[in-house]
Every structure is written in structure tokens, then in C-alpha cells.
N, C-alpha and C. Protein backbone atom coordinates (compact mmCIF):
# COMPACT_ATOMS: atom_id res chain seq x y z
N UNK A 1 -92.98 143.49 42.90
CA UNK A 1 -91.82 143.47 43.78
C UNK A 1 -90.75 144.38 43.18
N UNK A 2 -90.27 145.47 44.19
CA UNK A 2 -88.95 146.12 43.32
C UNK A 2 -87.65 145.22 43.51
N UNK A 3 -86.41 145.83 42.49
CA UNK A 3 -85.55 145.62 42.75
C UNK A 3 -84.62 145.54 44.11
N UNK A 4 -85.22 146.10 45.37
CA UNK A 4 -84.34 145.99 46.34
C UNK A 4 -84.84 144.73 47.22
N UNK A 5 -86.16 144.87 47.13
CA UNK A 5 -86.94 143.98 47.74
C UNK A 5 -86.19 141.96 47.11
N UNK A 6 -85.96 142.32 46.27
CA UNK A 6 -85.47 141.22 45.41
C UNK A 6 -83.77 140.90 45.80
N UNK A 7 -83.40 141.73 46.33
CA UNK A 7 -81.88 141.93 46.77
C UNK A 7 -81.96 141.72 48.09
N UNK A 8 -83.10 141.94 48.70
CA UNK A 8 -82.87 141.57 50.23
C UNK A 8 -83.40 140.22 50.64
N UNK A 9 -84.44 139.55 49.70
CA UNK A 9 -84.75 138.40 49.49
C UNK A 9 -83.33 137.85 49.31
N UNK A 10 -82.49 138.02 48.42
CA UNK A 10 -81.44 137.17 48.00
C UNK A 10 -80.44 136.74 49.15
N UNK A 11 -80.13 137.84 49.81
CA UNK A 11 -79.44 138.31 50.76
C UNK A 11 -79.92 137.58 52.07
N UNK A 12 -81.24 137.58 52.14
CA UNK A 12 -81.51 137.09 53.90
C UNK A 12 -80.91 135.06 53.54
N UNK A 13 -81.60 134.68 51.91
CA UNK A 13 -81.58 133.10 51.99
C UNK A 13 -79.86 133.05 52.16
N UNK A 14 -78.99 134.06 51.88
CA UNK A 14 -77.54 133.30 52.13
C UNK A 14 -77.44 133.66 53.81
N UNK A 15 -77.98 134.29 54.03
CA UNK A 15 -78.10 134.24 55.72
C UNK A 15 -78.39 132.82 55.87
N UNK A 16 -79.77 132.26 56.15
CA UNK A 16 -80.45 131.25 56.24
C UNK A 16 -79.14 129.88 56.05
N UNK A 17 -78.59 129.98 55.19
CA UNK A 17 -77.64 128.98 54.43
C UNK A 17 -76.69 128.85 54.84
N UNK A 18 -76.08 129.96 55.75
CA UNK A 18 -74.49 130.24 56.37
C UNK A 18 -75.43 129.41 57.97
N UNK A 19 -76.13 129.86 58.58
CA UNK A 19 -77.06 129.32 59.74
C UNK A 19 -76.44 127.83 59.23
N UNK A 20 -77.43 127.74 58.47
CA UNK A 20 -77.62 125.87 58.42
C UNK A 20 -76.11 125.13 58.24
N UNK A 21 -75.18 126.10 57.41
CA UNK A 21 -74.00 125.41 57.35
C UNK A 21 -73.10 125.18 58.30
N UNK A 22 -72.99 125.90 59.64
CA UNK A 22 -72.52 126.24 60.39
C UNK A 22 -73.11 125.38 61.49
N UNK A 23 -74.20 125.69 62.19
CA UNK A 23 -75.05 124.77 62.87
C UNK A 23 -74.58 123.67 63.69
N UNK A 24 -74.30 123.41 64.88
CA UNK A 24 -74.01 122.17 65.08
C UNK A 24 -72.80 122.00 64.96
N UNK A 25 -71.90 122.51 64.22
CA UNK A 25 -70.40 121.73 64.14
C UNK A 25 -69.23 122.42 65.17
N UNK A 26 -68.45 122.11 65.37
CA UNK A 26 -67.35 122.50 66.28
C UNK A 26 -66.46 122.89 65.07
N UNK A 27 -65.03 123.48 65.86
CA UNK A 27 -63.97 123.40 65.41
C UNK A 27 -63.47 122.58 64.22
N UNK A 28 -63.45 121.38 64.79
CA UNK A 28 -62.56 120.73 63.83
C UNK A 28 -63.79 119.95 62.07
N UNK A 29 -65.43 120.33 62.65
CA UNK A 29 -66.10 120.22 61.41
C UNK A 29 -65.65 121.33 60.21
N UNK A 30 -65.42 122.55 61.07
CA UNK A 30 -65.96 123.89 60.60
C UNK A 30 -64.41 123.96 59.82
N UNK A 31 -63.26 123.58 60.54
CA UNK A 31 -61.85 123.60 59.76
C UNK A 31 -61.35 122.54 59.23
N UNK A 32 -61.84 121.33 59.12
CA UNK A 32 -61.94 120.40 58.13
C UNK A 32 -61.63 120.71 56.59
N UNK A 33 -61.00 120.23 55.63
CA UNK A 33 -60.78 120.35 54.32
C UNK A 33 -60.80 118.86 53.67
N UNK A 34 -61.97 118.88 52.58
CA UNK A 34 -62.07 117.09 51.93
C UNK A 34 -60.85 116.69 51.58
N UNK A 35 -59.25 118.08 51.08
CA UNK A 35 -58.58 117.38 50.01
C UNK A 35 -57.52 118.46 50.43
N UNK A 36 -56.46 118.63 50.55
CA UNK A 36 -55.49 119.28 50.73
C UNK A 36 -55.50 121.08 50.18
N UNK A 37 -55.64 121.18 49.04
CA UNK A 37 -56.03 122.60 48.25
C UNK A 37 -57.57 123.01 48.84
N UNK A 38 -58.03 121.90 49.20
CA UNK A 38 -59.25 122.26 49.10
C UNK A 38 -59.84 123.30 50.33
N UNK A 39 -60.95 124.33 50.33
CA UNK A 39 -61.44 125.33 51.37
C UNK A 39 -62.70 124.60 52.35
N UNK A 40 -62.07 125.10 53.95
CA UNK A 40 -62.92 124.44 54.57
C UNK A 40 -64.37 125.35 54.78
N UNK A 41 -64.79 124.67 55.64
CA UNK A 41 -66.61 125.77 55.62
C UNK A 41 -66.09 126.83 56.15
N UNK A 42 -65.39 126.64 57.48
CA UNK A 42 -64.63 128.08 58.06
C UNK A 42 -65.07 129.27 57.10
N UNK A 43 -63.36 128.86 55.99
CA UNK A 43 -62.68 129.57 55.23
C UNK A 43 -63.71 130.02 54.68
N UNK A 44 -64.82 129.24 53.58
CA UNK A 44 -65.77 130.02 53.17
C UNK A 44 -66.72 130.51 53.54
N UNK A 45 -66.82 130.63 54.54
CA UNK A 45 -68.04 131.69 54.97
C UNK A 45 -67.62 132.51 55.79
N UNK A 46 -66.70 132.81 55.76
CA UNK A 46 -65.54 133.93 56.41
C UNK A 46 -65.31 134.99 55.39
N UNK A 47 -64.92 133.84 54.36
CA UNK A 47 -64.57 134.74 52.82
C UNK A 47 -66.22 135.48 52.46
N UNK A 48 -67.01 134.50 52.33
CA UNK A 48 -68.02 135.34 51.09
C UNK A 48 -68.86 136.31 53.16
N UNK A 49 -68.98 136.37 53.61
CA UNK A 49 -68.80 137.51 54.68
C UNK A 49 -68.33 138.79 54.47
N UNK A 50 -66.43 138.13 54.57
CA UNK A 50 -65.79 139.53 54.40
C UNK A 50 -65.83 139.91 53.36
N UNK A 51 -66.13 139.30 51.85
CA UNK A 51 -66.42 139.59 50.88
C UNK A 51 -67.57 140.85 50.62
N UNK A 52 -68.69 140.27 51.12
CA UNK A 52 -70.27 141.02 51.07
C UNK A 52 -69.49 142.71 51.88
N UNK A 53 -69.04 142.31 53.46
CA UNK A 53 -69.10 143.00 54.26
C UNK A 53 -67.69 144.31 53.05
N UNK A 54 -66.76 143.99 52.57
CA UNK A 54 -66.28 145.27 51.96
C UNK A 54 -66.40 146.12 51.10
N UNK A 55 -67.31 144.77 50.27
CA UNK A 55 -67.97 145.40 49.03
C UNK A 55 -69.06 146.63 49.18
N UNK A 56 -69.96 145.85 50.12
CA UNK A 56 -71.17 146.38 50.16
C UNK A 56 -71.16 147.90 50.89
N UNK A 57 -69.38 147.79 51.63
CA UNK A 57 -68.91 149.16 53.14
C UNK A 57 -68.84 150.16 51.44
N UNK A 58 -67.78 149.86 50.47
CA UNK A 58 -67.30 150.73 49.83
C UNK A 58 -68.61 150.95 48.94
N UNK A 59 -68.89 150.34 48.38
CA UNK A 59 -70.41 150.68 47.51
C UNK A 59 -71.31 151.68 48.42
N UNK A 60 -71.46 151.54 49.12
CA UNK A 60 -72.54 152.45 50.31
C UNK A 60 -71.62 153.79 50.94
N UNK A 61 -70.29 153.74 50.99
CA UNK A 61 -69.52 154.63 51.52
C UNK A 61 -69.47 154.63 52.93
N UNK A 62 -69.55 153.08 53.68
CA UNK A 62 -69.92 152.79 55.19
C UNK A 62 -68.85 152.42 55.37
N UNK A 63 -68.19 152.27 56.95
CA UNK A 63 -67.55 151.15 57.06
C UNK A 63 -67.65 150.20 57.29
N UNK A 64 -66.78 149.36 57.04
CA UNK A 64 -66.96 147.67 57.18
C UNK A 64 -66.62 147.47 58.49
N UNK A 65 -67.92 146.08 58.67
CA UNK A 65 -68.27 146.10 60.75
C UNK A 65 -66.69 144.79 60.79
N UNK A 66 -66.31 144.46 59.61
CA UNK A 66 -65.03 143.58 60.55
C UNK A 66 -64.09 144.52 61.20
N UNK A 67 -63.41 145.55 61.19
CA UNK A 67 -63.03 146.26 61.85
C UNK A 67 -63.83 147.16 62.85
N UNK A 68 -64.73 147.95 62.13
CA UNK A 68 -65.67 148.99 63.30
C UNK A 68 -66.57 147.99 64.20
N UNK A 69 -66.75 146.84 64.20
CA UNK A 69 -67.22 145.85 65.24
C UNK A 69 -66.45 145.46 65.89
N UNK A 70 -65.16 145.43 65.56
CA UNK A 70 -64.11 144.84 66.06
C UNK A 70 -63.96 142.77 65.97
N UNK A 71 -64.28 142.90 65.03
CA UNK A 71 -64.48 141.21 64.29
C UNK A 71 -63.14 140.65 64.21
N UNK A 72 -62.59 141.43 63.51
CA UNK A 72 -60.84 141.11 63.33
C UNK A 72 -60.40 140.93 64.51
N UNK A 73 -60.63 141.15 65.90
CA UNK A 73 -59.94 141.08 66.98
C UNK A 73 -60.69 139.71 67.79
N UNK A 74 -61.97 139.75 67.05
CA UNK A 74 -62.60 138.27 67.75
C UNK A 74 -62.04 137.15 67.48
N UNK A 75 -62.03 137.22 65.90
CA UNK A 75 -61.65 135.88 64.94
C UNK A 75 -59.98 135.78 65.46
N UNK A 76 -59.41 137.15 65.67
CA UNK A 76 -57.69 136.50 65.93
C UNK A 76 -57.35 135.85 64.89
N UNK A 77 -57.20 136.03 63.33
CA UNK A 77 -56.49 135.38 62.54
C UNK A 77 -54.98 135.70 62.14
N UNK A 78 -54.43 135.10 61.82
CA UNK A 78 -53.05 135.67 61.31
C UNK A 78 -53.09 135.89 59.74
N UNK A 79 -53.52 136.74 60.03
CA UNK A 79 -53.81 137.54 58.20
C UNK A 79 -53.67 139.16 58.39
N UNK A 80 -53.77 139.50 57.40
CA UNK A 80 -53.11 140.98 56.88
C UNK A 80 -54.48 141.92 57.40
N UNK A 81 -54.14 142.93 57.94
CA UNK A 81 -55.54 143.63 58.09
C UNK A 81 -56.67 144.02 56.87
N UNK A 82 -57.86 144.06 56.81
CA UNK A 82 -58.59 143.99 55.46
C UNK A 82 -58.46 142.77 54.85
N UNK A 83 -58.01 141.74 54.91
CA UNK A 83 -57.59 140.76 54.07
C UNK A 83 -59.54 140.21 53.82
N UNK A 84 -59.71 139.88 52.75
CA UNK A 84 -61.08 139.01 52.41
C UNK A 84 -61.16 137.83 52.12
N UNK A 85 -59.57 137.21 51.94
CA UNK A 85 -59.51 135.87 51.31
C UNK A 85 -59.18 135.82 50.18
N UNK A 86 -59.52 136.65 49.08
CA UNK A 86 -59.40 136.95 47.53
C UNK A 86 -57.84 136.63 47.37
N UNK A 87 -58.14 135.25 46.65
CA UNK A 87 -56.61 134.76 45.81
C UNK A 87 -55.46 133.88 46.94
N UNK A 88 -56.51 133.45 48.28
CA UNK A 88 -55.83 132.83 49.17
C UNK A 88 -55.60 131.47 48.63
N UNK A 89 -54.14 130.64 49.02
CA UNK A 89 -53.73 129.65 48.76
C UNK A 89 -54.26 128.85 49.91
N UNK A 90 -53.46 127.42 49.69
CA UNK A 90 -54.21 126.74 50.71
C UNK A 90 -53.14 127.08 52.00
N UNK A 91 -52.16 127.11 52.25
CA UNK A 91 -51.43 127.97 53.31
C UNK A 91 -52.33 129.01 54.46
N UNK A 92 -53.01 130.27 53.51
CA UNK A 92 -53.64 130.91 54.24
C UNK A 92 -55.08 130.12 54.30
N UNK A 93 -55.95 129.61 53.47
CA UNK A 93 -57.35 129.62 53.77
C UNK A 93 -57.06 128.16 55.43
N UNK A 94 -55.87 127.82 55.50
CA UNK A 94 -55.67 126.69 56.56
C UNK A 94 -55.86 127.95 57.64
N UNK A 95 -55.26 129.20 57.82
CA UNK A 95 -55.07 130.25 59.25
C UNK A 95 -56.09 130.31 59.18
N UNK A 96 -57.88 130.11 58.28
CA UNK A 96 -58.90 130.37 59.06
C UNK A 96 -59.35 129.48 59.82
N UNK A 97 -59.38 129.31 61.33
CA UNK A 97 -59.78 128.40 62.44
C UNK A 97 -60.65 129.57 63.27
N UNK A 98 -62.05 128.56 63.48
CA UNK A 98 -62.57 129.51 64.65
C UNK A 98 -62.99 128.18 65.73
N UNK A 99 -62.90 128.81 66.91
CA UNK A 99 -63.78 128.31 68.21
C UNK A 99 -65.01 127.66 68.15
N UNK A 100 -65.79 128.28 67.49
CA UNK A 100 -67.18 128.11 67.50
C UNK A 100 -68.02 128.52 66.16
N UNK A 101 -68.90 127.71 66.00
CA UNK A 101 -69.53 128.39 64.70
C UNK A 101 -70.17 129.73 65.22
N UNK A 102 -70.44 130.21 65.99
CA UNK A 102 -71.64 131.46 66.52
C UNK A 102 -70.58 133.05 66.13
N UNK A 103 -69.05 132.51 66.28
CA UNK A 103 -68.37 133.81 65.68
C UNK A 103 -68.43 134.27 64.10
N UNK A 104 -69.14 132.90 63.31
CA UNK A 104 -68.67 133.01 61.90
C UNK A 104 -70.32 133.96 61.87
N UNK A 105 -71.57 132.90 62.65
CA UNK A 105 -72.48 133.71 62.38
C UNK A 105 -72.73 134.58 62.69
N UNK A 106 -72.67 135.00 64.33
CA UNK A 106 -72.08 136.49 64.26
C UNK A 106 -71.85 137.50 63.70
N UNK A 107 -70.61 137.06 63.07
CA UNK A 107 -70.05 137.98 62.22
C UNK A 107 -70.93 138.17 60.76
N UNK A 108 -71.45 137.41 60.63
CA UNK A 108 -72.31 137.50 59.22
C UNK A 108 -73.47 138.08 59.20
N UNK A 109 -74.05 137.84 60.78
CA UNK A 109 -75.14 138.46 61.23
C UNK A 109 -75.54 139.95 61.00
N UNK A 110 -73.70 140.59 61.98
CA UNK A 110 -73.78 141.72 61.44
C UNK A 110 -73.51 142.40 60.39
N UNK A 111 -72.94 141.71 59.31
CA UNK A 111 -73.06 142.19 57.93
C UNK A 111 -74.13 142.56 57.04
N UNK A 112 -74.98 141.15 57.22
CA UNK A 112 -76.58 141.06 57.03
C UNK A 112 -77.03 142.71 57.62
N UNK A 113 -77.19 142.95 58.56
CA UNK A 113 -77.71 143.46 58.96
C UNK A 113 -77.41 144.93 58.49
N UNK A 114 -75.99 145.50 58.21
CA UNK A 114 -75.67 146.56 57.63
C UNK A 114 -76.23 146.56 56.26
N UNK A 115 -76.40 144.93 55.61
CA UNK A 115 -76.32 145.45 53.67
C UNK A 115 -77.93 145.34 54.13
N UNK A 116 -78.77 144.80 54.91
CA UNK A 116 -80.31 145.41 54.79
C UNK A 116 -80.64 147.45 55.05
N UNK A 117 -79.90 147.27 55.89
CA UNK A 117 -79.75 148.75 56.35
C UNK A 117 -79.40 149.71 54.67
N UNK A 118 -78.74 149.29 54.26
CA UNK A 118 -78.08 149.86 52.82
C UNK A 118 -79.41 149.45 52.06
N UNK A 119 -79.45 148.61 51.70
CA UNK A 119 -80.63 148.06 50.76
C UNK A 119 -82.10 148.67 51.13
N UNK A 120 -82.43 148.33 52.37
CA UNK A 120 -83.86 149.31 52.57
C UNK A 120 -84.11 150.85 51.74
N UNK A 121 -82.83 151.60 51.85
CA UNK A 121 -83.02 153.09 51.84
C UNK A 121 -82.66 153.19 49.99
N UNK A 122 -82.73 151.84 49.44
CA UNK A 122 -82.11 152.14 47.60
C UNK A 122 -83.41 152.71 47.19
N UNK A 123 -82.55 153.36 46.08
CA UNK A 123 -84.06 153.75 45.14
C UNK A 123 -83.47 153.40 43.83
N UNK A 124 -84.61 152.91 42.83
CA UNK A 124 -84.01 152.17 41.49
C UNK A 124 -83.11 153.06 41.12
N UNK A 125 -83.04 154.31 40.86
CA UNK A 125 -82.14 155.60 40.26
C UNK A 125 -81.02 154.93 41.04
N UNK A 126 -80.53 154.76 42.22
CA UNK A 126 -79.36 154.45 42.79
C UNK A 126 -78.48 153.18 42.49
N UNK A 127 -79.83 152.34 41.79
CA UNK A 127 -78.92 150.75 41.19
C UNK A 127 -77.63 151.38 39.89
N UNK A 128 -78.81 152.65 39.73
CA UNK A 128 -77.68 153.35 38.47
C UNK A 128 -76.30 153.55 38.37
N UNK A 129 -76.27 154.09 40.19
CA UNK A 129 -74.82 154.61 40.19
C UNK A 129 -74.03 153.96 40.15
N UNK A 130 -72.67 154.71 39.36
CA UNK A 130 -71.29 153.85 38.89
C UNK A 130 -70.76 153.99 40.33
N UNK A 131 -70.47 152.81 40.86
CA UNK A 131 -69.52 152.41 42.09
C UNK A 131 -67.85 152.23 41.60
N UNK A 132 -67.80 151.86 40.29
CA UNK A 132 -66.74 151.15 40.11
C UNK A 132 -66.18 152.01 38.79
N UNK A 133 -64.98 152.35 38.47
CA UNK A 133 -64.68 152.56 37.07
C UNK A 133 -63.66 151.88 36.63
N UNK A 134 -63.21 150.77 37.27
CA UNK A 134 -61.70 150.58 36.43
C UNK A 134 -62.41 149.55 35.58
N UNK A 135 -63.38 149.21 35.39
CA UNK A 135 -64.00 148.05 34.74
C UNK A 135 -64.96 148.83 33.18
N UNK A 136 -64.75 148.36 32.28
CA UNK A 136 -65.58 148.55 31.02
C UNK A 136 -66.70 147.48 30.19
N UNK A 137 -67.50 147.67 30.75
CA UNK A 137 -67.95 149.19 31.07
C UNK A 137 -67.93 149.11 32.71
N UNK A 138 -68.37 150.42 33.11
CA UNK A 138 -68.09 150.96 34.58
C UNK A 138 -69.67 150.22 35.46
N UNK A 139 -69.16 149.58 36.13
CA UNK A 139 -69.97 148.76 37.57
C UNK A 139 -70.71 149.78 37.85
N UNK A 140 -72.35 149.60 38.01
CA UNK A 140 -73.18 149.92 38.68
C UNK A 140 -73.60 149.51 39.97
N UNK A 141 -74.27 149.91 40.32
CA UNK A 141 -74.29 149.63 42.57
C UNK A 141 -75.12 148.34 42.39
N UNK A 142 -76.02 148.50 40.98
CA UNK A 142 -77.30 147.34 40.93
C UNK A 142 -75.97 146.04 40.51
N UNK A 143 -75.02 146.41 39.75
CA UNK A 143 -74.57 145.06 39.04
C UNK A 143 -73.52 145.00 40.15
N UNK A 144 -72.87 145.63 40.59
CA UNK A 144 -71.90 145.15 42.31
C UNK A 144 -72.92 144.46 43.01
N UNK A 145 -73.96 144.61 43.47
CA UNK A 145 -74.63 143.92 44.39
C UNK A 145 -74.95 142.37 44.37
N UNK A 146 -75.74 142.49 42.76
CA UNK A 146 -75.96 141.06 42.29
C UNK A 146 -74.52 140.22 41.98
N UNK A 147 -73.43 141.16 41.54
CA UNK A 147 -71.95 140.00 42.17
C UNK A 147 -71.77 139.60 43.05
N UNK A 148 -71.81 140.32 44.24
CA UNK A 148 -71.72 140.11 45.58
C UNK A 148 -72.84 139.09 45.94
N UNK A 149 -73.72 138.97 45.75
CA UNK A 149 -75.06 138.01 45.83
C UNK A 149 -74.31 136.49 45.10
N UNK A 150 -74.29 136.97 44.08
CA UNK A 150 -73.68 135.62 43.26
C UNK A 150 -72.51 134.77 43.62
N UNK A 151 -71.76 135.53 44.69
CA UNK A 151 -70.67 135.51 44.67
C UNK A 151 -70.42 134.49 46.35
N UNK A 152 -71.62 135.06 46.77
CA UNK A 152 -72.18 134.64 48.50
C UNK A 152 -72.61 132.96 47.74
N UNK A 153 -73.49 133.46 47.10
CA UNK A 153 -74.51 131.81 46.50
C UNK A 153 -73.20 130.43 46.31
N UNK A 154 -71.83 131.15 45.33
CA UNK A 154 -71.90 130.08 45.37
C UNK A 154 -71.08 129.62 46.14
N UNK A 155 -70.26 130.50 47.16
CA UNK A 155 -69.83 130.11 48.37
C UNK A 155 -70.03 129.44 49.26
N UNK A 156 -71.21 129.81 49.78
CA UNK A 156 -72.62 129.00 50.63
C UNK A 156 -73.00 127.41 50.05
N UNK A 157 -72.94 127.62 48.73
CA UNK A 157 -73.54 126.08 48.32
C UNK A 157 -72.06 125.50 48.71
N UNK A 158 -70.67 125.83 48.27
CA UNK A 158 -69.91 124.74 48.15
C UNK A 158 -69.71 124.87 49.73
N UNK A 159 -69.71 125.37 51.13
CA UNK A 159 -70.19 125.14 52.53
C UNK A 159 -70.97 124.12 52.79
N UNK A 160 -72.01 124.04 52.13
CA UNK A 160 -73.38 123.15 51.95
C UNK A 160 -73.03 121.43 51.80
N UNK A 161 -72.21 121.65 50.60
CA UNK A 161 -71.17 120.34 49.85
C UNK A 161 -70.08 119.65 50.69
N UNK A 162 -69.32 120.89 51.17
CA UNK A 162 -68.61 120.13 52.36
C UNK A 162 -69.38 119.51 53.82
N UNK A 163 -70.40 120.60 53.76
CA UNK A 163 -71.06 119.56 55.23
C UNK A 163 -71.19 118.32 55.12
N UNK A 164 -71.96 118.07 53.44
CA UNK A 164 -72.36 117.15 53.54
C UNK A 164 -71.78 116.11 52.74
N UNK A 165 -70.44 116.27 52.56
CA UNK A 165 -68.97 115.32 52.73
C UNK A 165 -68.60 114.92 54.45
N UNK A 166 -68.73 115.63 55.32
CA UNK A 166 -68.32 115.46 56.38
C UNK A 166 -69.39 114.48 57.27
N UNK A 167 -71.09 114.78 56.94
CA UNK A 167 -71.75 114.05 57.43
C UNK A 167 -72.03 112.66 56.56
N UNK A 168 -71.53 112.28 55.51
CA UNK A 168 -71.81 111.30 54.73
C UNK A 168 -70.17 110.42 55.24
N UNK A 169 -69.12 111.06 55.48
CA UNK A 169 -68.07 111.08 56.00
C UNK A 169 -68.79 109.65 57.69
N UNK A 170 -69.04 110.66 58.05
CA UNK A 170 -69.40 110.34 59.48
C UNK A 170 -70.50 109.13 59.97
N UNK A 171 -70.86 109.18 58.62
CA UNK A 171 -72.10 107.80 58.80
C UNK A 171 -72.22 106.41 58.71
């Protein structure tokens, strides 16, 4: 198995995981919070989304589909344009409310679908390239990716945790 093949494996199960977290709930499951500070499923799978979706635009030199899809105009949030969530208080991660879970997956859908598009065409020489320099040592595309992976995982699990506060909640 190469390395990309292993990245798109990683990549489809937080697909799979955002599906299952989402699934079934309305509004007020999806913007629910166990504890006051605390992030609802919304919020995180909005975040590790727009997360994947900017990282993965600037690493590849693409743009990111929350704007060129026009995502930002679906979701209607009151947030800053580009915003990813990074360093949101509980103030803002409360402005993420959606309608329906199908916009969060949606929107993730088509992210998925751009970082396979990116990922199909890697070649190991390309995990090489420095994406990043303000960091020492300087970020490679292979070690941005697996952050971004890591970064989805453990987003998705604590999504996972709140569902199943809400359905243990409910029983």
C-alpha cells in the first residue's frame, strides 16, 4: 500500500464518521452543548471541515469549496469570512447553527471529494514538499496532511461523544 492510498483510507473513515455523527439529528441535536464552554457536533464538524477544506486548498494551491461552492452563503453564519473556528470561544462556536444535518454533510462531502482529487494525483517525492516554513523544522505536504487527518480524528470522535451524551441523555 503507498502512502497516499493510506491518506485516502484515513480520510474517507472521517467521512464515514461525520455521516454517522450527523445522521438523524435535527437542529437542536446538532446545536446542543453538554456544558456551557463546551462545542456542539455542529461546531465540530464544521470546524475540522473548514479545517481539512483550507489546509488541504493552500497545500495543493486550490481553492477552498467553502467559498468557490458557495458554502459560506448556505451555512449563513455570522462569522468573519475564511473563519475555520481556530481559537473560537464559546460565544462564537454558539453562531454555529444549521437547519439540517445534510448542509454539514454536504459541505464535507465536497471537501472529501476535493482532498481525494489532491491525494489521487500525489507522488511520494511530493509528501516531500515544504508547504509550510514558519515552522522548524519546515512542514512537509506528507506531515500537513497527517495533521489535518489527526486533527479531523479527533474532532469526529469528540462529535461521536457528544451524540452519545445526547442519546444516553434521551433514554
Amino acid at each position: 500500500m503507498h502512502a497516499k492510498d493510506i491518506l485516502i483510507d484515513g480520510f474517507g473513515r472521517v467521512r464515514e464518521e461525520v455521516h454517522a455523527a450527523v445522521e438523524g439529528l435535527g437542529p437542536d441535536g446538532l446545536g446542543t452543548r453538554p456544558a456551557a464552554e463546551a462545542n456542539s457536533i455542529a461546531w465540530l464538524v464544521w470546524h475540522l471541515t473548514r479545517v481539512q477544506d483550507d489546509h488541504v486548498a493552500d497545500a495543493f494551491g486550490l481553492d477552498q469549496v467553502w467559498p468557490a461552492q458557495e458554502w459560506e452563503e448556505r451555512f449563513g453564519l455570522d462569522l468573519p469570512p475564511g473563519d475555520t473556528g481556530y481559537g473560537h470561544g464559546a460565544a462564537q462556536v454558539a453562531k454555529v447553527r444549521v437547519r439540517e444535518a445534510g448542509l454539514l454533510t454536504g459541505y464535507h462531502d465536497a471537501v472529501h471529494a476535493q482532498t481525494l482529487t489532491a491525494l489521487r494525483a500525489l507522488t511520494a517525492a511530493d509528501l516531500e514538499r515544504v508547504v509550510d516554513e514558519r515552522w522548524d523544522p519546515p512542514v512537509t505536504l506528507g506531515v500537513r496532511l497527517v495533521s489535518v487527518l489527526s486533527d479531523d480524528l479527533q474532532h469526529i470522535g469528540q462529535a461521536a461523544y457528544v451524540r452519545g451524551l445526547l442519546q444516553s441523555a434521551a433514554a
